[in-house]
PDB file of N, CA and C in Angstrom:
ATOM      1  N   UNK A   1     245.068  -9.859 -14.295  1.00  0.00           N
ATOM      2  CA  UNK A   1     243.741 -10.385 -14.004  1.00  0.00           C
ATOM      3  C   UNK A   1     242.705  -9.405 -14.554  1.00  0.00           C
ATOM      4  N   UNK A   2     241.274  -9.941 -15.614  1.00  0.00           N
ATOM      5  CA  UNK A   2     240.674  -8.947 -15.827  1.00  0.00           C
ATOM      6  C   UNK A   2     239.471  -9.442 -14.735  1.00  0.00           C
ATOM      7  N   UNK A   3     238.347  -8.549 -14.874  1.00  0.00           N
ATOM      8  CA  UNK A   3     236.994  -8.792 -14.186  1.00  0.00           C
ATOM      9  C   UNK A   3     237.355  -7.513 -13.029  1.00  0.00           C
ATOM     10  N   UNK A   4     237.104  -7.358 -11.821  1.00  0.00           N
ATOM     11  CA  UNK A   4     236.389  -6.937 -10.676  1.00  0.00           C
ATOM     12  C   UNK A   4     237.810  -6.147 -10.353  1.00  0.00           C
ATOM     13  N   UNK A   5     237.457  -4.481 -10.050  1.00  0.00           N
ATOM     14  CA  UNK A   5     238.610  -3.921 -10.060  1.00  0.00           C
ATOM     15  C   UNK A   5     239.191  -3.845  -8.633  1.00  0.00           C
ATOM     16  N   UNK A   6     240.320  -3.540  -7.895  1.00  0.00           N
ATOM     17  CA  UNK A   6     240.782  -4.323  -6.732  1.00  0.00           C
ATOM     18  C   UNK A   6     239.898  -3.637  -5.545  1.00  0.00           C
ATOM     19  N   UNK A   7     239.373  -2.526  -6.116  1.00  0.00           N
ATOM     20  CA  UNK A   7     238.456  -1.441  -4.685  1.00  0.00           C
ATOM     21  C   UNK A   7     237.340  -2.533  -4.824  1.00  0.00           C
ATOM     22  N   UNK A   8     236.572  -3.029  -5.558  1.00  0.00           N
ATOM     23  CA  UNK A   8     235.483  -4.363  -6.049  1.00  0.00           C
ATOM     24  C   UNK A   8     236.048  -5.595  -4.961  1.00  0.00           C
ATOM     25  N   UNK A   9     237.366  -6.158  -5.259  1.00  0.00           N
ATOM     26  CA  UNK A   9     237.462  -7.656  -4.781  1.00  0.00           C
ATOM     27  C   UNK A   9     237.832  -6.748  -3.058  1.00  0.00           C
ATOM     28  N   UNK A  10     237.907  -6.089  -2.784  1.00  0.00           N
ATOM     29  CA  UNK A  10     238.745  -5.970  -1.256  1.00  0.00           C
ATOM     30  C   UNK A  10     237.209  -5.827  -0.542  1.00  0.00           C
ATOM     31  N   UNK A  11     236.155  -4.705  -1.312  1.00  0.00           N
ATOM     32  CA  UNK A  11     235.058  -4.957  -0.739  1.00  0.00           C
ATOM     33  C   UNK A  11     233.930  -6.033  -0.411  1.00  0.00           C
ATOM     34  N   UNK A  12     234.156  -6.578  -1.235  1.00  0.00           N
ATOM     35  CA  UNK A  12     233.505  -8.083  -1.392  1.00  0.00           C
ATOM     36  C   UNK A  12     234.294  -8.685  -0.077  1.00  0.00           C
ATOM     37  N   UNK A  13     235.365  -8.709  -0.296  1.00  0.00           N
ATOM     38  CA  UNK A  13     236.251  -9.847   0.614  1.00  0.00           C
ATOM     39  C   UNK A  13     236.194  -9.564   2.089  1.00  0.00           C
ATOM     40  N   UNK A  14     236.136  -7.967   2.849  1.00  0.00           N
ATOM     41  CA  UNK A  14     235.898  -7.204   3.428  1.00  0.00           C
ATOM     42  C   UNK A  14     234.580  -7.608   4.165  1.00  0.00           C
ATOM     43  N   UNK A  15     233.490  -7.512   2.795  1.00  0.00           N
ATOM     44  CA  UNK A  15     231.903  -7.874   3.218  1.00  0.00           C
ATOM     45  C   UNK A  15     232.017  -9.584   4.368  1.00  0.00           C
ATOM     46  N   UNK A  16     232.474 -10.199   3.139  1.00  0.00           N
ATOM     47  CA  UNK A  16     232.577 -11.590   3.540  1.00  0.00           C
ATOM     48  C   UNK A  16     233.429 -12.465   4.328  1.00  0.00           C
ATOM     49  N   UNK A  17     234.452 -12.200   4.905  1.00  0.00           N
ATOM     50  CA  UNK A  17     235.156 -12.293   5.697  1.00  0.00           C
ATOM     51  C   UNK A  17     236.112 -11.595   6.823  1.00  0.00           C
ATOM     52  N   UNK A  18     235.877  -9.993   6.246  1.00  0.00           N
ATOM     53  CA  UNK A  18     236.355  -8.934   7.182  1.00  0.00           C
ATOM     54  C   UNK A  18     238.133  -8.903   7.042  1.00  0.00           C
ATOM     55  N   UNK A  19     238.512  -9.155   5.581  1.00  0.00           N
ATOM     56  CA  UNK A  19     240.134  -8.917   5.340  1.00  0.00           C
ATOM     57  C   UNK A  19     240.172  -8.613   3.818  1.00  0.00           C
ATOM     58  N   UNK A  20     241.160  -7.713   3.371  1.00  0.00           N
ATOM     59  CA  UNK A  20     241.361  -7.376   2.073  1.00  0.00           C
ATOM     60  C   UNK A  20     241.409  -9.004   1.063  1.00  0.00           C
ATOM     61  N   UNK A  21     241.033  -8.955   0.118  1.00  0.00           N
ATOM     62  CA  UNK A  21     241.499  -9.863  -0.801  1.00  0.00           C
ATOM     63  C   UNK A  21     242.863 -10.509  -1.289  1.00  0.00           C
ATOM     64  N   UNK A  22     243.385  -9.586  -0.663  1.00  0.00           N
ATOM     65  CA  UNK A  22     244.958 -10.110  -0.885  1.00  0.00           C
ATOM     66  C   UNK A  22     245.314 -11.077   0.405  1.00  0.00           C
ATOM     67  N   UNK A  23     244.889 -10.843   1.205  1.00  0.00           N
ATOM     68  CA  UNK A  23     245.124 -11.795   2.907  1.00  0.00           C
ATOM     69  C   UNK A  23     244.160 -12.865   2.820  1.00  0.00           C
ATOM     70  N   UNK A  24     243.272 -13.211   1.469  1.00  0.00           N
ATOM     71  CA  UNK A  24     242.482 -14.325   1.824  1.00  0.00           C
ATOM     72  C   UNK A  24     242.756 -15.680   0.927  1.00  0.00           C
ATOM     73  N   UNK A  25     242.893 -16.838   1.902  1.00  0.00           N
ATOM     74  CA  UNK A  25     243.601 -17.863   1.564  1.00  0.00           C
ATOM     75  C   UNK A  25     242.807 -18.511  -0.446  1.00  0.00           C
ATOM     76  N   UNK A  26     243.288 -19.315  -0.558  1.00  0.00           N
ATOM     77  CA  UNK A  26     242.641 -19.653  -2.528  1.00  0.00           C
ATOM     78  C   UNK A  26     240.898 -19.880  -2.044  1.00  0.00           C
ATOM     79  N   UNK A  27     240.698 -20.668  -1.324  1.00  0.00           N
ATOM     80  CA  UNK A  27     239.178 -20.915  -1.516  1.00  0.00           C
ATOM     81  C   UNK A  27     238.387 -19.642  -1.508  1.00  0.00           C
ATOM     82  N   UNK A  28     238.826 -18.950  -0.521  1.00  0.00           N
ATOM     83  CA  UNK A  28     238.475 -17.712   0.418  1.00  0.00           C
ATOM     84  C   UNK A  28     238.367 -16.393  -1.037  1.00  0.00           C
ATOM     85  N   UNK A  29     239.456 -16.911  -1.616  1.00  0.00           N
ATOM     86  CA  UNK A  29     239.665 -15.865  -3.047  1.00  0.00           C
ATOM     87  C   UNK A  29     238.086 -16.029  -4.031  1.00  0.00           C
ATOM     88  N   UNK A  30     238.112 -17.545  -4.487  1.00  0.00           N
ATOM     89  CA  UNK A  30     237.352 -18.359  -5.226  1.00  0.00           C
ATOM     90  C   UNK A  30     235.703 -17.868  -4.764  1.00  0.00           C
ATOM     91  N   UNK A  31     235.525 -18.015  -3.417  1.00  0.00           N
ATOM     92  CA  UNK A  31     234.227 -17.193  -3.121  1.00  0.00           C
ATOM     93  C   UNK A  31     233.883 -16.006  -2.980  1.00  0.00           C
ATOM     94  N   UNK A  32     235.164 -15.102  -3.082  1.00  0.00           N
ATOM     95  CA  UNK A  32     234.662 -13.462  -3.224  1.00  0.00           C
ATOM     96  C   UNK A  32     234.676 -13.310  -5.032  1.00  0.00           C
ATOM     97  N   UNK A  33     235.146 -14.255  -5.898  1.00  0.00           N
ATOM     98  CA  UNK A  33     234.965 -14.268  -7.241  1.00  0.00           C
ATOM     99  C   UNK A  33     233.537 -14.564  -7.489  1.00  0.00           C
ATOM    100  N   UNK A  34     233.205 -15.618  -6.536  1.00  0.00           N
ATOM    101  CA  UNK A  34     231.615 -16.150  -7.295  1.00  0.00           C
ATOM    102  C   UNK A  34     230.651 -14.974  -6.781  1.00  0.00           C
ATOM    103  N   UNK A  35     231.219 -14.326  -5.446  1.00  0.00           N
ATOM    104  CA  UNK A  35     230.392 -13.097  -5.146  1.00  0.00           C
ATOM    105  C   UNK A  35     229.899 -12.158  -6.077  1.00  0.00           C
ATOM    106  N   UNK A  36     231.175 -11.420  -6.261  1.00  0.00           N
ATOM    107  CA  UNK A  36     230.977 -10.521  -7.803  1.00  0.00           C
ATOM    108  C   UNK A  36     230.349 -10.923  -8.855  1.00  0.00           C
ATOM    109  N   UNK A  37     231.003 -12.259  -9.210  1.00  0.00           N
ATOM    110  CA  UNK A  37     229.930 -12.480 -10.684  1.00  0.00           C
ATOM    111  C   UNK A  37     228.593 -12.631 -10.169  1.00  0.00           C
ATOM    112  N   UNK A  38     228.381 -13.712  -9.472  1.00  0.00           N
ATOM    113  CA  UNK A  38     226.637 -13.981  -9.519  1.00  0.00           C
ATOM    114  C   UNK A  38     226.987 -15.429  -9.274  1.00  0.00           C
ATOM    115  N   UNK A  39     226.229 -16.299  -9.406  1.00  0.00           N
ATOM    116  CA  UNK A  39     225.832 -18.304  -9.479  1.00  0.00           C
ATOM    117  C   UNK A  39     225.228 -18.171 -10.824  1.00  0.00           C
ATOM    118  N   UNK A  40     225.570 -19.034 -11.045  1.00  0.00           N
ATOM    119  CA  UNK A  40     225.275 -19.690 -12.333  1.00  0.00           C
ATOM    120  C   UNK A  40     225.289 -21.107 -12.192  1.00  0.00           C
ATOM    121  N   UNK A  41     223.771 -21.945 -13.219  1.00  0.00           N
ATOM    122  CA  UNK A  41     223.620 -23.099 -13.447  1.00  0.00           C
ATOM    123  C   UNK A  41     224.230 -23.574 -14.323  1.00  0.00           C
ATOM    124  N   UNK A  42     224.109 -24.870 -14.886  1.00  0.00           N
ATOM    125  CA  UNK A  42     224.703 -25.739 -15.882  1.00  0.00           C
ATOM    126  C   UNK A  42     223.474 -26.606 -16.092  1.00  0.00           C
ATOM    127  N   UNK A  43     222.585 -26.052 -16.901  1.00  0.00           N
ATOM    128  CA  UNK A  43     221.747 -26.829 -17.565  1.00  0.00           C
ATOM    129  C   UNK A  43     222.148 -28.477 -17.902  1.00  0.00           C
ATOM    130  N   UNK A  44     221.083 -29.574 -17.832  1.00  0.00           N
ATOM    131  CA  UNK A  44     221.495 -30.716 -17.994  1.00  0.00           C
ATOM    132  C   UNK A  44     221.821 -31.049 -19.885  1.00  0.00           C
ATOM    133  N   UNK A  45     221.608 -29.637 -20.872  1.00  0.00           N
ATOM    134  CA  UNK A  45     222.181 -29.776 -21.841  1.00  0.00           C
ATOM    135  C   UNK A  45     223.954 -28.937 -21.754  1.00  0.00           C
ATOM    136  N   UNK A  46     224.292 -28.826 -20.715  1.00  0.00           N
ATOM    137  CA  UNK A  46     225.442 -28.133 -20.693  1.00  0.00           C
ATOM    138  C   UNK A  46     225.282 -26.877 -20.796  1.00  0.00           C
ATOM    139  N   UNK A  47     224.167 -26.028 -21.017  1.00  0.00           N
ATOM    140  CA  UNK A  47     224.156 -24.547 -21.035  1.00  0.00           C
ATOM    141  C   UNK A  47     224.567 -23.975 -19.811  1.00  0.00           C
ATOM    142  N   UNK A  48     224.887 -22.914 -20.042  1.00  0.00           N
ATOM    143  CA  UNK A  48     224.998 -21.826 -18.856  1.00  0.00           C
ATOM    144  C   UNK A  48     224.353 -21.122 -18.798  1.00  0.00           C
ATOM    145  N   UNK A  49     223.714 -20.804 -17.667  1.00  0.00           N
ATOM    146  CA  UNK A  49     222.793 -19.540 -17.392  1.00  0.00           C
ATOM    147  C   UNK A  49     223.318 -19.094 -16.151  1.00  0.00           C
ATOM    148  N   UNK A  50     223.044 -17.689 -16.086  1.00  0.00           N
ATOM    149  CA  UNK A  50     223.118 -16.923 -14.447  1.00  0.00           C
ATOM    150  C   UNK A  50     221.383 -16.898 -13.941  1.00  0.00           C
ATOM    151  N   UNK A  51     221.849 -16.823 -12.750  1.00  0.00           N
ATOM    152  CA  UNK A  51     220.957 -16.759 -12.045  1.00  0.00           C
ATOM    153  C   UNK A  51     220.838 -15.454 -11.034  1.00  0.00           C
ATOM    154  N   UNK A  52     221.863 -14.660 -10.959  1.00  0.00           N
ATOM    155  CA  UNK A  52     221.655 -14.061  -9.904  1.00  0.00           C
ATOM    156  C   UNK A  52     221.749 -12.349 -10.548  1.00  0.00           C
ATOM    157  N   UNK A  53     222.697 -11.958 -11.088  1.00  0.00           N
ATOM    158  CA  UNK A  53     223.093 -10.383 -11.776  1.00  0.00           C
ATOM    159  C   UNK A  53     222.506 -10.389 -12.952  1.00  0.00           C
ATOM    160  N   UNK A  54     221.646 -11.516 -13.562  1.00  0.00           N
ATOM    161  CA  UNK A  54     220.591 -11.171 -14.858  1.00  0.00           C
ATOM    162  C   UNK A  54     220.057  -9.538 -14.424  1.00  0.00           C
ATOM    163  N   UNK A  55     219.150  -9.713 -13.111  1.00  0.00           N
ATOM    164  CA  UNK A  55     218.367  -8.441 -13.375  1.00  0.00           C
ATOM    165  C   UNK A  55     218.901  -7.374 -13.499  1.00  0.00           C
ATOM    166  N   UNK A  56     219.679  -7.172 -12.117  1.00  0.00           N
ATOM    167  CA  UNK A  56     220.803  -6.068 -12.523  1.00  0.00           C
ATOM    168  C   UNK A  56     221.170  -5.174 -13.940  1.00  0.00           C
ATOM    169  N   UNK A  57     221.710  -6.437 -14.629  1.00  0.00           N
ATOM    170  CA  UNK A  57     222.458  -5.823 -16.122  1.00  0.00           C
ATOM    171  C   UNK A  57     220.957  -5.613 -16.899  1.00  0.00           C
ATOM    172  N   UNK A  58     220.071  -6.296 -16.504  1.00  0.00           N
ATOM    173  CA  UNK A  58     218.747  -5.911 -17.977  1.00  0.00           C
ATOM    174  C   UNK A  58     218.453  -4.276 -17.226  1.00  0.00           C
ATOM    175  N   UNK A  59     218.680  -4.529 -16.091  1.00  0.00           N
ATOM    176  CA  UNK A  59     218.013  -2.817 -15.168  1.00  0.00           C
ATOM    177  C   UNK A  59     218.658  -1.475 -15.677  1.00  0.00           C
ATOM    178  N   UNK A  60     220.299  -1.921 -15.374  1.00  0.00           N
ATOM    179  CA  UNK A  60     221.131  -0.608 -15.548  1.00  0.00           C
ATOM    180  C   UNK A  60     221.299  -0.497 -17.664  1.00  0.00           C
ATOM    181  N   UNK A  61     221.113  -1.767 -18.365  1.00  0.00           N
ATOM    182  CA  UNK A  61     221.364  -1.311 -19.846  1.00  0.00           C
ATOM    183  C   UNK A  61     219.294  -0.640 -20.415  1.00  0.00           C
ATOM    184  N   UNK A  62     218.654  -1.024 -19.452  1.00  0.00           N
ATOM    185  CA  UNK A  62     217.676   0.332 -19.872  1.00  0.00           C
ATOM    186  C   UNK A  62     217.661   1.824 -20.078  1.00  0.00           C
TER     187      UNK A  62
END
């Protein structure tokens, strides 16, 4: 698996439900994933945009 390293998904999962990532059932998984990344839209031309860790990444690549 690439993305969010396991000290990342246990804290997230931890935050959000109060159990490591490995003890949390598929949905339970699926929302500590959308945690980390951010939300993102789907433009009605099919684009993708984020909405939420834009600022973040423009902040820390200054």
């Amino acid at each position: 698996m690439t993305g969010a390293s396991t000290e990342e998904r246990n804290a997230a999962a931890q935050e959000r439900f109060g159990k490591n990532f490995d003890e949390c059932d598929s949905m339970e998984r699926i929302k500590v994933g959308g945690h980390i990344g951010g939300s993102r839209n789907i433009t009605p031309g099919g684009e993708k945009e984020r909405t939420v860790d834009d600022s973040k990444k423009s902040e820390s690549s200054e």
